[in-house]
N, C-alpha and C. Protein backbone atom coordinates (compact mmCIF):
# COMPACT_ATOMS: atom_id res chain seq x y z
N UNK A 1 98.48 92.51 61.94
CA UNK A 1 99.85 92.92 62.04
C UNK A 1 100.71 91.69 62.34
N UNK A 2 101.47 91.50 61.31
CA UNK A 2 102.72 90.50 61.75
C UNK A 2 103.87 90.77 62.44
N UNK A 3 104.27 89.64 63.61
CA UNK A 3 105.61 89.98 64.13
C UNK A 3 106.39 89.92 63.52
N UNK A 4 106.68 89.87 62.13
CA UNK A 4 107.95 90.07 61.43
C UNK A 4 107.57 91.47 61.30
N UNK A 5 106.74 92.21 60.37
CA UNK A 5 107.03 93.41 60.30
C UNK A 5 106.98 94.56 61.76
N UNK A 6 106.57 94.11 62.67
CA UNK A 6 106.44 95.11 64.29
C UNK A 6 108.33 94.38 64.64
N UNK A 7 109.14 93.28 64.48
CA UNK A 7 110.33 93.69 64.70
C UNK A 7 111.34 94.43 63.55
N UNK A 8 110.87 94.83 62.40
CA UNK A 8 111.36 95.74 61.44
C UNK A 8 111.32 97.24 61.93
N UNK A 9 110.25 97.49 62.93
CA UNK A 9 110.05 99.08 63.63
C UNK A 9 110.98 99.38 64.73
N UNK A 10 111.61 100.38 64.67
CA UNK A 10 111.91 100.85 65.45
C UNK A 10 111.75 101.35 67.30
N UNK A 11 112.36 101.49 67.99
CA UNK A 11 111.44 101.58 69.58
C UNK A 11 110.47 102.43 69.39
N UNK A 12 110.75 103.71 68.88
CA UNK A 12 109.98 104.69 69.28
C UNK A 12 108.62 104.52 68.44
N UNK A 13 108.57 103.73 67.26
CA UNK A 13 107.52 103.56 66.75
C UNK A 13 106.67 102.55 67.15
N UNK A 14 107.55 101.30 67.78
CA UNK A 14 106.61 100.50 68.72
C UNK A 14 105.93 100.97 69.97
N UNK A 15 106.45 102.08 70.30
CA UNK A 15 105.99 102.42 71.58
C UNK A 15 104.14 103.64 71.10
N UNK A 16 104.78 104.36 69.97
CA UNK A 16 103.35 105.04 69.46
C UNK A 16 102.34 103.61 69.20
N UNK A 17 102.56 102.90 68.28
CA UNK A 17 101.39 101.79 68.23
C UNK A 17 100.86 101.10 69.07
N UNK A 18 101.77 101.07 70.56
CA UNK A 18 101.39 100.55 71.87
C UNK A 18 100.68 101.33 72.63
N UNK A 19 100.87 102.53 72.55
CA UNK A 19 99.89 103.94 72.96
C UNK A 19 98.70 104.21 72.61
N UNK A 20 98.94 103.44 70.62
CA UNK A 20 97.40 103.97 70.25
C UNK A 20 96.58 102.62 70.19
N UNK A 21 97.13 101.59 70.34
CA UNK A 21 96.27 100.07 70.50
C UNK A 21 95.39 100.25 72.09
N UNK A 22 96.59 100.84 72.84
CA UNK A 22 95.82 100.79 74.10
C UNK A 22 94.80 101.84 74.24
N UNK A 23 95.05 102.93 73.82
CA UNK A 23 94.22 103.84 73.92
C UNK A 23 92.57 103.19 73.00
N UNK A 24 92.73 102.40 72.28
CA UNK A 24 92.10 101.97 71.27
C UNK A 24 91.12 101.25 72.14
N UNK A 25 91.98 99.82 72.70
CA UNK A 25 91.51 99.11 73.01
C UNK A 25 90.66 99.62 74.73
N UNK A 26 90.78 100.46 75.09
CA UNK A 26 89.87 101.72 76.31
C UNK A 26 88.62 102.21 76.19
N UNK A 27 88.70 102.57 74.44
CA UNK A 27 87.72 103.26 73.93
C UNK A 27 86.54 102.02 73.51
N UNK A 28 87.58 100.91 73.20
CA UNK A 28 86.32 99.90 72.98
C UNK A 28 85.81 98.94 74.09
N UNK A 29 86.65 98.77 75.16
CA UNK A 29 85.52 98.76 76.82
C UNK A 29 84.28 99.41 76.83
N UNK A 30 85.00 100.89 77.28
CA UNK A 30 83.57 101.66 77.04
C UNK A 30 82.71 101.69 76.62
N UNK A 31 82.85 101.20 75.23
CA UNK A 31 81.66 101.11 74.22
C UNK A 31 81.19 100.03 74.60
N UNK A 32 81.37 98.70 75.11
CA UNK A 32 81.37 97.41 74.93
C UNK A 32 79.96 97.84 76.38
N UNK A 33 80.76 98.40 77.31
CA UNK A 33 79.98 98.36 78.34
C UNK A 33 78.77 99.08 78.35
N UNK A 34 78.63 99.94 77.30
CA UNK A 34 77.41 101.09 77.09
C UNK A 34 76.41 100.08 76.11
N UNK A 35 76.93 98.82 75.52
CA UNK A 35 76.35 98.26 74.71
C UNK A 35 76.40 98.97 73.13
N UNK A 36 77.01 100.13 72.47
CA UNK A 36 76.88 100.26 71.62
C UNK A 36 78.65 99.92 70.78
N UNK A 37 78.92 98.16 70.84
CA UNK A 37 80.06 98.48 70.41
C UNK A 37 79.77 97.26 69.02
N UNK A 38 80.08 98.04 68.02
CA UNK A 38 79.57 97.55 66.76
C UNK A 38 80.29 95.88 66.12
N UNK A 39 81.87 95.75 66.58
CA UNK A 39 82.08 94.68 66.02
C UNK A 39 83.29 94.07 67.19
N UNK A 40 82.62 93.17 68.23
CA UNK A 40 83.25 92.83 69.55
C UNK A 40 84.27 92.15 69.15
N UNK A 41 84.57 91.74 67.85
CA UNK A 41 85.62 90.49 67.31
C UNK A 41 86.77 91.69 67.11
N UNK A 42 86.61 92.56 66.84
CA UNK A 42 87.72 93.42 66.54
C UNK A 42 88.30 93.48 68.15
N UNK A 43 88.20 93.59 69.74
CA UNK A 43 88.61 94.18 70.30
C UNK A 43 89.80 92.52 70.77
N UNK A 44 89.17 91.10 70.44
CA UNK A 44 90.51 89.97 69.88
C UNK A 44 91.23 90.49 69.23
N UNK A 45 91.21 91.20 68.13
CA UNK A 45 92.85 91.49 67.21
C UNK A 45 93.54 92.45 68.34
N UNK A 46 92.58 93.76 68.59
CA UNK A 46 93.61 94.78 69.02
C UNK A 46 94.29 94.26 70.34
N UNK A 47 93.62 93.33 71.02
CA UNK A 47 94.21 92.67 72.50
C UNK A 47 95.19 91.95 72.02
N UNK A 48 95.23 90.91 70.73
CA UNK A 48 96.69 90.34 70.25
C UNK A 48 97.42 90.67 69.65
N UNK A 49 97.09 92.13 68.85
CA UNK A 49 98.71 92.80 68.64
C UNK A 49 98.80 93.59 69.44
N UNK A 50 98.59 93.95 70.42
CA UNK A 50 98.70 94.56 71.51
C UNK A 50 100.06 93.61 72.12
N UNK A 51 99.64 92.51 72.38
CA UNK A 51 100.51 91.69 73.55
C UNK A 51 101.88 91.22 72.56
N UNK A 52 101.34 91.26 70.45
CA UNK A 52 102.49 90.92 69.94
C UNK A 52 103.63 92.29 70.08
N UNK A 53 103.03 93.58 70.14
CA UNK A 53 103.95 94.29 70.20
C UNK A 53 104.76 94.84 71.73
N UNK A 54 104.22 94.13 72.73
CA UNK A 54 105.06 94.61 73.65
C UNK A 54 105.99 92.66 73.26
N UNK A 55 105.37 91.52 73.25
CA UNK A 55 106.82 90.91 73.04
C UNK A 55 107.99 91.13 72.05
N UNK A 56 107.65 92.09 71.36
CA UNK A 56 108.79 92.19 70.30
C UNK A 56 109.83 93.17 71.20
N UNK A 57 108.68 94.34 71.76
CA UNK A 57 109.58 95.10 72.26
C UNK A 57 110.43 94.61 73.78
N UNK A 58 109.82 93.42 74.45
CA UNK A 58 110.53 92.77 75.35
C UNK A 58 111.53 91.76 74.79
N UNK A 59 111.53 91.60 73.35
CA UNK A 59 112.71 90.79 72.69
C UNK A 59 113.98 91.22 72.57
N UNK A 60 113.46 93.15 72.45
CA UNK A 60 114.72 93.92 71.86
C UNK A 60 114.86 94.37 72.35
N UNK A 61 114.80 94.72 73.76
CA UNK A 61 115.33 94.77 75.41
C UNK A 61 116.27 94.38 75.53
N UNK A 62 115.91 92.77 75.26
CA UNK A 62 116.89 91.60 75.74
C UNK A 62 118.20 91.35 75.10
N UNK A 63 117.93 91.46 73.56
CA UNK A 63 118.66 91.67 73.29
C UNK A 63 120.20 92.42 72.51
């Protein structure tokens, strides 16, 4: 996911993709910690668009 297209979205739609990254990124702890989590490189992306979409949405706070 690029920060050009996550500041093209709207709040309320940044805020669902921030809901379901996190919820995402919960489900793959769990797994991580049970040992059955199939591809550990994926839970790097969802942790960095995770953090790209709350700075967009702390951009358009601001301004």
């Amino acid at each position: 996911m690029k920060a050009a297209e996550l500041r093209d979205l709207g709040a309320d739609e940044l805020g669902a993709k921030e809901r379901d990254l996190t919820d995402q990124l919960f489900r793959m702890r769990i797994q991580k910690s049970m040992g059955q989590l199939e591809a550990p490189d994926k839970m790097r992306t969802v942790r960095r668009d995770l953090a790209r979409i709350k700075t967009v949405q702390r951009q358009k706070r601001q301004a």
